[in-house]
N, C-alpha and C. Protein backbone atom coordinates (compact mmCIF):
# COMPACT_ATOMS: atom_id res chain seq x y z
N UNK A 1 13.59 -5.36 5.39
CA UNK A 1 12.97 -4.81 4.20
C UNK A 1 12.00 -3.71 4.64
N UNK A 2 12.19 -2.70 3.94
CA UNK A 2 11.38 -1.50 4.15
C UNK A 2 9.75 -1.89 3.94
N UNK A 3 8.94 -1.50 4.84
CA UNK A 3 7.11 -1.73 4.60
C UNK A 3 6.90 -1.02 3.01
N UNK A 4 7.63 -0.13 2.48
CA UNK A 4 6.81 0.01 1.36
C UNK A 4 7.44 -0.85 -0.10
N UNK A 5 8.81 -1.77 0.31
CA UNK A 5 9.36 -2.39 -0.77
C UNK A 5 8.53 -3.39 -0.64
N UNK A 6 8.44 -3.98 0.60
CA UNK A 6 7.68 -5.10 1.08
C UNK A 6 6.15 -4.86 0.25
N UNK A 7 5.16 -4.00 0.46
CA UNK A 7 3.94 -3.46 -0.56
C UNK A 7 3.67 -3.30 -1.84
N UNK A 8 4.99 -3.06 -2.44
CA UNK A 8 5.45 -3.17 -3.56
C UNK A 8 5.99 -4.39 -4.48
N UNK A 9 6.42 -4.76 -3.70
CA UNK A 9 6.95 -6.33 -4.15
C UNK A 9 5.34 -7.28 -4.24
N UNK A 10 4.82 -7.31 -3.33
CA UNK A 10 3.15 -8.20 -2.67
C UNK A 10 2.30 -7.45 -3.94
N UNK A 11 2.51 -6.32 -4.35
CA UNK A 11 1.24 -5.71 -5.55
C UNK A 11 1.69 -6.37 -6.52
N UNK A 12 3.24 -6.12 -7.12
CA UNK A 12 3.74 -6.42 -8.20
C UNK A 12 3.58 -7.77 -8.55
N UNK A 13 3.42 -8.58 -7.16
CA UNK A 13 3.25 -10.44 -7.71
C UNK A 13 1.75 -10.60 -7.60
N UNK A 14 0.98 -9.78 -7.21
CA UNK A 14 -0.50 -9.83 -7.35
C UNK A 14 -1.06 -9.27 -9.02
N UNK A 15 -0.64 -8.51 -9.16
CA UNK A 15 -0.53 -8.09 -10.92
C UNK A 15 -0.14 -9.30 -11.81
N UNK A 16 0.98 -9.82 -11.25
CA UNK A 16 1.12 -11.19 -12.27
C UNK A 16 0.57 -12.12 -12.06
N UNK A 17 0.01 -12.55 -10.52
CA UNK A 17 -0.91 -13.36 -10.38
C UNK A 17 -2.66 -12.63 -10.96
N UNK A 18 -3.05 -11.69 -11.14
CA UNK A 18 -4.37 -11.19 -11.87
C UNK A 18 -3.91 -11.55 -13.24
N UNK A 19 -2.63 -11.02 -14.01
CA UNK A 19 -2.73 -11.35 -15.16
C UNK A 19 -2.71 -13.22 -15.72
N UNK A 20 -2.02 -13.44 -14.55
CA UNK A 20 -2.21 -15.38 -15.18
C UNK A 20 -3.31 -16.07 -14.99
N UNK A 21 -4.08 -15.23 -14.30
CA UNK A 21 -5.45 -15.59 -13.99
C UNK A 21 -6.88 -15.31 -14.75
N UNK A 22 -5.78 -14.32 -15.70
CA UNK A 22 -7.01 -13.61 -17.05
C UNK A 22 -7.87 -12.76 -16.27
N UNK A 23 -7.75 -12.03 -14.79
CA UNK A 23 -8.47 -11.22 -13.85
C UNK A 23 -9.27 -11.85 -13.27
N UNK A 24 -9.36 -13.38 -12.67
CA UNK A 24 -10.00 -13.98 -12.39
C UNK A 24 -9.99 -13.65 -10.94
N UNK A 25 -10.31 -12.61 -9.91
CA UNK A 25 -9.85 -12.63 -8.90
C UNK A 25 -9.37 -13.70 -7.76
N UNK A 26 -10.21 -14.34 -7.57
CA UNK A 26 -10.33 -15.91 -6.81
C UNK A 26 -9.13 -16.47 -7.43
N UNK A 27 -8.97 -16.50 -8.72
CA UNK A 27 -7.71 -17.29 -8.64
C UNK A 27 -6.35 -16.77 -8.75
N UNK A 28 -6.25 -15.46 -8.87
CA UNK A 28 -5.66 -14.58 -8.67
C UNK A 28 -4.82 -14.71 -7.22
N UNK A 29 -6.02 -14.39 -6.44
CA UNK A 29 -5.58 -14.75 -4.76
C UNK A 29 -4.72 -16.26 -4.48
N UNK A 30 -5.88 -17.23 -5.01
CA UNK A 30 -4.99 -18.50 -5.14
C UNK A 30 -3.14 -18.38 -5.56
N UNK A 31 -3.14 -17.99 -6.50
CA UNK A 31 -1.81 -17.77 -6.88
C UNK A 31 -0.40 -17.39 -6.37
N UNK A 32 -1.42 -15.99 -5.78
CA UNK A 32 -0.82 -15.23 -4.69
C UNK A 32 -0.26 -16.25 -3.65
N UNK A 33 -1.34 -16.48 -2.86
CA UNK A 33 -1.12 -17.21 -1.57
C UNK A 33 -0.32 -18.71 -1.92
N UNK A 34 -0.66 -19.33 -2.60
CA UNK A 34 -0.06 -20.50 -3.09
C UNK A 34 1.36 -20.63 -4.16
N UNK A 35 1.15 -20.04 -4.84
CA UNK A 35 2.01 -20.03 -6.13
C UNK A 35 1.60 -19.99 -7.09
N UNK A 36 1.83 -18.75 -7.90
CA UNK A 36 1.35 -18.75 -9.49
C UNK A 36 0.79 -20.03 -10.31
N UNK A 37 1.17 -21.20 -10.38
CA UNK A 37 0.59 -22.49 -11.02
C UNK A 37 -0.22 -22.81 -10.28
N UNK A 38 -1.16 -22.15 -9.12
CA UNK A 38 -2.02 -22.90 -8.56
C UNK A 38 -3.38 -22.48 -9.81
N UNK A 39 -2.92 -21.28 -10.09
CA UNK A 39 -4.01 -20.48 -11.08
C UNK A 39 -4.86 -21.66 -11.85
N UNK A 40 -3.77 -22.51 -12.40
CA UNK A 40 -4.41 -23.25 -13.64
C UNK A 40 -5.16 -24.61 -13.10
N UNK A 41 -4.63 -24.70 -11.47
CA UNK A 41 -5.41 -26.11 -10.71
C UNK A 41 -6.52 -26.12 -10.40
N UNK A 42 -7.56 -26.90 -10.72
CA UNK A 42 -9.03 -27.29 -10.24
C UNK A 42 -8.77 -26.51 -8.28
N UNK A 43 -9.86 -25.52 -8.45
CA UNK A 43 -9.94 -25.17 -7.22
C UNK A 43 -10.19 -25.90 -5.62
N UNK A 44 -10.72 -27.57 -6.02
CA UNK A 44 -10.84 -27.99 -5.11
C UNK A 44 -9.98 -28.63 -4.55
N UNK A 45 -8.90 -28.65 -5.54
CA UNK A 45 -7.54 -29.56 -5.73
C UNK A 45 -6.46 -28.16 -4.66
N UNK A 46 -6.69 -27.20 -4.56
CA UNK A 46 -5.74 -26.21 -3.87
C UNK A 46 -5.57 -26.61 -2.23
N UNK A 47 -4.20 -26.48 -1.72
CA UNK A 47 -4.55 -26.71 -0.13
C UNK A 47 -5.43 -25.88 0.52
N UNK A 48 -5.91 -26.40 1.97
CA UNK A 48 -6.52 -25.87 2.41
C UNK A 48 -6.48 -24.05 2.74
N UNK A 49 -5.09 -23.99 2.59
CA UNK A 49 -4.96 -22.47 3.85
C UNK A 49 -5.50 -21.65 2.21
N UNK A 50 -5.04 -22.19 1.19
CA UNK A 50 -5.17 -21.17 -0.36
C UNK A 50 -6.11 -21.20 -0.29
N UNK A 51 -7.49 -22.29 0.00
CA UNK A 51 -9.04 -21.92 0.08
C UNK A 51 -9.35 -21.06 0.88
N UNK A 52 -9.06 -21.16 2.08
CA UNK A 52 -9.58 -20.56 2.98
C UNK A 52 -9.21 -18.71 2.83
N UNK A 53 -7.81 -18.89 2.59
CA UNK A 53 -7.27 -17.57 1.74
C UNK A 53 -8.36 -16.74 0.41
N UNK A 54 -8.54 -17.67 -0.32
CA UNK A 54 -9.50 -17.21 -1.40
C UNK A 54 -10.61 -16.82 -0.75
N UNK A 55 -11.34 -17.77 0.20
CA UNK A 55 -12.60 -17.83 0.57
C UNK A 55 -12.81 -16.18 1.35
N UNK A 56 -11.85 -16.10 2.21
CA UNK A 56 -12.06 -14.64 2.74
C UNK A 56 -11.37 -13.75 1.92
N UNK A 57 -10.74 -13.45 1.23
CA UNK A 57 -9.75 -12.67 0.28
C UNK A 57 -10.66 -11.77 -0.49
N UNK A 58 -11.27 -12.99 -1.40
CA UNK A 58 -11.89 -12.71 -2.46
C UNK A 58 -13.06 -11.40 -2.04
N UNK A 59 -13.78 -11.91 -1.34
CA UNK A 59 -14.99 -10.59 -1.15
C UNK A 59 -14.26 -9.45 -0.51
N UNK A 60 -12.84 -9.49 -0.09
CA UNK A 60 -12.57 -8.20 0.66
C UNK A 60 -12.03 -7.45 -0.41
N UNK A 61 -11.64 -7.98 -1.53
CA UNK A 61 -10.74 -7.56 -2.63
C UNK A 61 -12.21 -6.66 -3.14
N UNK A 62 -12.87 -7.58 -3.68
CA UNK A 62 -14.23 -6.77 -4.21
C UNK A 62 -14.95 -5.74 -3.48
N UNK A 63 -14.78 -5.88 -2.53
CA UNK A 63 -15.39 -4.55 -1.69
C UNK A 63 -14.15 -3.24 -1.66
N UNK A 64 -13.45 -3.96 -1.54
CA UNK A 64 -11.87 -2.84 -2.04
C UNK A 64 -11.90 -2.17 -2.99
N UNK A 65 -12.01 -2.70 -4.16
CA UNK A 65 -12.03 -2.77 -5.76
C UNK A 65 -13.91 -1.97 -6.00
N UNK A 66 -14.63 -2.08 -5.34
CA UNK A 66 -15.79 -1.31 -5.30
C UNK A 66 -15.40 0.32 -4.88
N UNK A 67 -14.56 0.34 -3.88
CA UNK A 67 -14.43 1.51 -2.92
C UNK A 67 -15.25 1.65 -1.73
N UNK A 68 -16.07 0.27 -1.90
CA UNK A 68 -16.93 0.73 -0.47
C UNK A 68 -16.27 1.41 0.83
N UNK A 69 -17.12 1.68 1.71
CA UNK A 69 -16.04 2.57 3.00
C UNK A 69 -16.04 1.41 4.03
N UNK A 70 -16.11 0.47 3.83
CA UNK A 70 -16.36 -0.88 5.13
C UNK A 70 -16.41 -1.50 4.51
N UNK A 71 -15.66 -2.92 5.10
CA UNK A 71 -16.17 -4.12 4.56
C UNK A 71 -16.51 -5.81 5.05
N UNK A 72 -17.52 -6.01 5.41
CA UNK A 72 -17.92 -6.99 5.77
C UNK A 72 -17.50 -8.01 5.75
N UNK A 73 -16.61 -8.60 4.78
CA UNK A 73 -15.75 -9.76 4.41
C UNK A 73 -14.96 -9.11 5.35
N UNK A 74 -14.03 -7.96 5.49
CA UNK A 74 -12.83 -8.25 6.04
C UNK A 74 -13.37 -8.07 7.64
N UNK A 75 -14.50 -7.63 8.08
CA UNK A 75 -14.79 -7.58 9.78
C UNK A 75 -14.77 -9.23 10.19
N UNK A 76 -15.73 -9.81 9.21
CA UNK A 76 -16.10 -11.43 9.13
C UNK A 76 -14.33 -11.67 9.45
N UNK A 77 -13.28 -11.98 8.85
CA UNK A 77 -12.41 -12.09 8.58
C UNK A 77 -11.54 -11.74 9.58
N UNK A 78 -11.97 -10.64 10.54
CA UNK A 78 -11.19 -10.35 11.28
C UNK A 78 -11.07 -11.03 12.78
N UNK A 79 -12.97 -10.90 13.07
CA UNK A 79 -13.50 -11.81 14.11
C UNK A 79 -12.96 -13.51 13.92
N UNK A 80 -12.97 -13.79 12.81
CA UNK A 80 -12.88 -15.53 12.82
C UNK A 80 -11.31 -15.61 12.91
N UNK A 81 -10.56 -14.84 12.07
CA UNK A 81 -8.59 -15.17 12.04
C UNK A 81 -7.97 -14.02 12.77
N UNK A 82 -8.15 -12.74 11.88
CA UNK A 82 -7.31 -11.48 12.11
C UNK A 82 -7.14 -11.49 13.69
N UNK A 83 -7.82 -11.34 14.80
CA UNK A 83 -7.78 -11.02 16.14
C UNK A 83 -6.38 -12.04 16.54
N UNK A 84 -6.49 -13.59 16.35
CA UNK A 84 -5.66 -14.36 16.87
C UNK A 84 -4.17 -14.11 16.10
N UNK A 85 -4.17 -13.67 14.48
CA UNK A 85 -2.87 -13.64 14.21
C UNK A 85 -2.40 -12.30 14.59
N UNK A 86 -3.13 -11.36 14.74
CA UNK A 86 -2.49 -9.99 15.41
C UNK A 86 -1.92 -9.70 16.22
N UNK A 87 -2.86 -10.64 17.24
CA UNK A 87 -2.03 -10.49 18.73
C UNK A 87 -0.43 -11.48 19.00
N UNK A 88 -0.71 -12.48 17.87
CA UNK A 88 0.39 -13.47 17.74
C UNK A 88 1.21 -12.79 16.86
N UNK A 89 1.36 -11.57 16.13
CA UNK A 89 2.47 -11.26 15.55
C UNK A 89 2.77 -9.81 16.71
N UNK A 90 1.84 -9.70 17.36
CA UNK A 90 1.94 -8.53 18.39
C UNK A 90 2.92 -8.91 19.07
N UNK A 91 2.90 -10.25 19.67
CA UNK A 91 3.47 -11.06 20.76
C UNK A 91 5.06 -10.99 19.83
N UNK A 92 4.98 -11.75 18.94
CA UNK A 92 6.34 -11.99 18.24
C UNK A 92 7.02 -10.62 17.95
N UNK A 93 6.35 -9.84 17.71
CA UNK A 93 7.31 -8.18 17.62
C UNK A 93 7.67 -7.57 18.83
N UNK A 94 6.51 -7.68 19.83
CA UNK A 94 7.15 -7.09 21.41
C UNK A 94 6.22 -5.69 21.17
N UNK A 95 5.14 -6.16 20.77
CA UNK A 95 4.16 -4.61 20.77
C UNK A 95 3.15 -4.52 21.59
């Protein structure tokens, strides 16, 4: 799959996950990452990886959605997960 069908497809189910969510971002993300019916589940009731997903998601979306030029959620985000899955999809591509 081409990177921009692939971008396209991931916005287009994020749009329907914002709209089932009434723009709720947080649960929006939930949705995303989990499945659209997570929208309507008590947040504490979601698996772990959809929290943890929300938990860093959410402020990077808002700093996105601000336009800021940096963003703190996603550095936070990067130091604690991003570094280990990068190099592990680095590894798995041969880059």
């Amino acid at each position: 799959m081409a990177v921009e069908t692939n971008a396209l497809r991931g916005m287009a189910y994020l749009s329907k996950a914002l709209a089932a969510a009434g723009g709720d971002t947080a649960r929006a993300l939930a949705g995303y990452n989990g499945g659209i019916s997570l929208v309507g589940w008590d947040s504490t009731t979601w698996p772990e990886q959809t929290r943890r997903y929300v938990r860093f998601g959410a402020p990077i979306y808002e700093d996105a959605e601000a336009g800021r030029p940096s963003s703190p959620a996603l550095d936070e985000w990067y130091e604690k997960l991003g570094v280990s899955l990068c190099r592990r999809a680095a590894g798995q591509l041969g880059l």
